[in-house]
N, C-alpha and C. Protein backbone atom coordinates (compact mmCIF):
# COMPACT_ATOMS: atom_id res chain seq x y z
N UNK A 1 -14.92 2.74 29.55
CA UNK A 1 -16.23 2.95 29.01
C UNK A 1 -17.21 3.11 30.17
N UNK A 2 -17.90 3.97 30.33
CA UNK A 2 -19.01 3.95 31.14
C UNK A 2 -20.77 4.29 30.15
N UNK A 3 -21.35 3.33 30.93
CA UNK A 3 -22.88 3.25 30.54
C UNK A 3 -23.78 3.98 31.81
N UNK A 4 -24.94 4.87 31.06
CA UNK A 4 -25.50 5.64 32.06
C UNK A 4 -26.25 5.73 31.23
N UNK A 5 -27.85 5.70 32.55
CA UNK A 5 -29.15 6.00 31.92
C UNK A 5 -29.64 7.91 32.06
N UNK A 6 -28.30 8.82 32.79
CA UNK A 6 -28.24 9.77 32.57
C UNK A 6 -27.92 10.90 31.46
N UNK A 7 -28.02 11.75 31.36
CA UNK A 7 -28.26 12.60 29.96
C UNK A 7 -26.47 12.73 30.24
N UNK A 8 -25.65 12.59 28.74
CA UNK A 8 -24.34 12.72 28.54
C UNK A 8 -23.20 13.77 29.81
N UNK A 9 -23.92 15.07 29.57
CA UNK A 9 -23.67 16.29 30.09
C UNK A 9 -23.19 15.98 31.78
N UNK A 10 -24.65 15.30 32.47
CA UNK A 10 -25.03 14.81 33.83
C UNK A 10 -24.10 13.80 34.01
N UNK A 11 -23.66 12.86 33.54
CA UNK A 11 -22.37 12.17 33.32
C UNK A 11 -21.22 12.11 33.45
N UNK A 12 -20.99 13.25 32.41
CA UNK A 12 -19.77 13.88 32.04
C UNK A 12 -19.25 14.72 33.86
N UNK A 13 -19.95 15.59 33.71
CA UNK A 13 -20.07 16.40 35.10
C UNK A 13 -19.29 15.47 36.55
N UNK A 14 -20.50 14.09 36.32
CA UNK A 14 -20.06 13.30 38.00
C UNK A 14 -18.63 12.79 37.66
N UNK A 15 -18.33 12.32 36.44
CA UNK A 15 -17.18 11.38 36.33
C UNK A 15 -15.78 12.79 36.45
N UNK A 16 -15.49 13.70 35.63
CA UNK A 16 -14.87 14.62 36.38
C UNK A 16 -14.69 15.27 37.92
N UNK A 17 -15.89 15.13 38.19
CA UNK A 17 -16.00 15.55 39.91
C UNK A 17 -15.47 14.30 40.71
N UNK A 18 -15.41 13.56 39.92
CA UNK A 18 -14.83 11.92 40.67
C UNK A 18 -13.05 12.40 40.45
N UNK A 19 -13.28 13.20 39.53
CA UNK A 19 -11.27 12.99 38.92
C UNK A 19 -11.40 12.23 37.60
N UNK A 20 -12.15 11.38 36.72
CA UNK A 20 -11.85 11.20 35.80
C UNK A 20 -11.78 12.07 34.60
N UNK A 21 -11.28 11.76 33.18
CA UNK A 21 -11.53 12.80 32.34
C UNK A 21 -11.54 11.59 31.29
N UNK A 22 -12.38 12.47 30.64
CA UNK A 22 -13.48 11.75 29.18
C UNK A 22 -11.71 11.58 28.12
N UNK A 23 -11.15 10.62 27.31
CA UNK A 23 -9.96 9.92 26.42
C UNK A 23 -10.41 9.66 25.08
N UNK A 24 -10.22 9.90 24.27
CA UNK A 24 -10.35 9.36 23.17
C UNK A 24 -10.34 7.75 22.66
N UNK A 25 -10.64 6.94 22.42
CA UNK A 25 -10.45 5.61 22.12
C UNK A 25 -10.55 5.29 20.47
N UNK A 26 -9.48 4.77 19.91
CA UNK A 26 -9.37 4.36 18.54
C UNK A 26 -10.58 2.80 18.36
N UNK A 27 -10.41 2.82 17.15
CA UNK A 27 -11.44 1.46 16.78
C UNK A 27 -11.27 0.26 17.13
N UNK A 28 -10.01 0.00 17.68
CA UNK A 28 -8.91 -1.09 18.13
C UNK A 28 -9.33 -1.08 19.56
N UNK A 29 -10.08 0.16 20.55
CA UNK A 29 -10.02 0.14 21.40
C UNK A 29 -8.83 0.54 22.82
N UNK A 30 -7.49 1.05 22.03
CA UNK A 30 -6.77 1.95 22.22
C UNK A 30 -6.86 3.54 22.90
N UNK A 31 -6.04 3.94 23.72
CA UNK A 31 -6.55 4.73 24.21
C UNK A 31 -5.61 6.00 23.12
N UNK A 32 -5.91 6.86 22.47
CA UNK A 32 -5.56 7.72 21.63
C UNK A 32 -5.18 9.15 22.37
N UNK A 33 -3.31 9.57 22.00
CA UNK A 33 -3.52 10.91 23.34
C UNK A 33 -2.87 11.80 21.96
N UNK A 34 -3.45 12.69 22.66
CA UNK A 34 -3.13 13.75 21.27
C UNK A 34 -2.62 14.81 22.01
N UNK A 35 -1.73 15.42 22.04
CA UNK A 35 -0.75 16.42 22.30
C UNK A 35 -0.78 18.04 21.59
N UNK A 36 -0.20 18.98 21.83
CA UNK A 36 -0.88 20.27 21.48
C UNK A 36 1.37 20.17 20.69
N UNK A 37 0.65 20.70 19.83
CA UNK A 37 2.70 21.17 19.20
C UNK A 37 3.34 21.51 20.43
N UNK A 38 4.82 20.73 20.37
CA UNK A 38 5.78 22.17 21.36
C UNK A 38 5.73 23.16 21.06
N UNK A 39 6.06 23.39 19.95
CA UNK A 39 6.46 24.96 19.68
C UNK A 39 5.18 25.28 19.05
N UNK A 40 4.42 26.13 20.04
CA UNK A 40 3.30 26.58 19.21
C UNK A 40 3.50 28.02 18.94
N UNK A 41 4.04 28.78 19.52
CA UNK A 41 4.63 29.88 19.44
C UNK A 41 6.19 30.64 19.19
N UNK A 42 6.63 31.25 18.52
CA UNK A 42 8.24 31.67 18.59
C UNK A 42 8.48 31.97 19.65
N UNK A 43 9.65 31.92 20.41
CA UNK A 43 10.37 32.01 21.27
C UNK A 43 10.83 34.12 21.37
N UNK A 44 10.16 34.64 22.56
CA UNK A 44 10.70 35.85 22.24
C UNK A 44 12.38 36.10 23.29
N UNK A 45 12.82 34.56 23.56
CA UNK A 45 14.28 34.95 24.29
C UNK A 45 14.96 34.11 23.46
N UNK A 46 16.08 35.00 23.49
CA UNK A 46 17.17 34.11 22.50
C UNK A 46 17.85 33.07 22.76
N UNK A 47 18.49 32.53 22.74
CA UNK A 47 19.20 31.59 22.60
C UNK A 47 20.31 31.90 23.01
N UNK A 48 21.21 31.14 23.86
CA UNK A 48 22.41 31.24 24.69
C UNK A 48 23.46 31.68 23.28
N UNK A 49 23.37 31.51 22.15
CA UNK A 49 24.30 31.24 21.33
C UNK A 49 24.14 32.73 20.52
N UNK A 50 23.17 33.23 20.27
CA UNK A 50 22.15 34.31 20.20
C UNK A 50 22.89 35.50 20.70
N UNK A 51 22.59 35.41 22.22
CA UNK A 51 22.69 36.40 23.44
C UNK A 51 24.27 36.67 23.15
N UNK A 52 24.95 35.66 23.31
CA UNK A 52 26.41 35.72 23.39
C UNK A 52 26.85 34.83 22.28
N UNK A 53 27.51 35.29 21.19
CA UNK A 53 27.76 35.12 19.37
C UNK A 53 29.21 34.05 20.18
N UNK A 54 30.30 34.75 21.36
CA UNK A 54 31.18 33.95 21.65
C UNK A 54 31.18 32.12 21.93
N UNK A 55 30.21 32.38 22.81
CA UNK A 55 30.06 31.04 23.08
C UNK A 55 29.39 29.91 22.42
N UNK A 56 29.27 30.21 21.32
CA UNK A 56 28.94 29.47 20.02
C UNK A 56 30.26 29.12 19.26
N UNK A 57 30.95 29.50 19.64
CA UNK A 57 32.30 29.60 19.07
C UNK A 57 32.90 28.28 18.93
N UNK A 58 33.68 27.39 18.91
CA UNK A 58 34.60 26.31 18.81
C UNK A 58 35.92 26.83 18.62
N UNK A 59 36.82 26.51 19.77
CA UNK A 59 38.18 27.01 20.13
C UNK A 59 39.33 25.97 19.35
């Protein structure tokens, strides 16, 4: 948590230029990380199994 008699923005600005970055915090006081999907996109390369139908195989 940081307290400042500076405007949010002016704040925001120094504490990044320091290296920090602004976290989310739950009501508990938890630090909350939120993640972007893996797969946010289809895959345009195939798959080893794909590429080559053999080696999917079981001998």
């Amino acid at each position: 948590m940081a307290i400042s008699t500076a405007p949010p923005e002016t704040t925001l600005s120094a504490l990044r230029q320091a290296g920090y970055a602004p976290v989310l915090e739950a009501e508990t006081g938890t630090t909350v990380i939120e993640r972007a999907p893996a797969d946010r996109a289809t895959s345009t390369v195939p798959t080893l199994d794909q590429a080559y139908p053999q080696y999917g195989q079981r001998t």
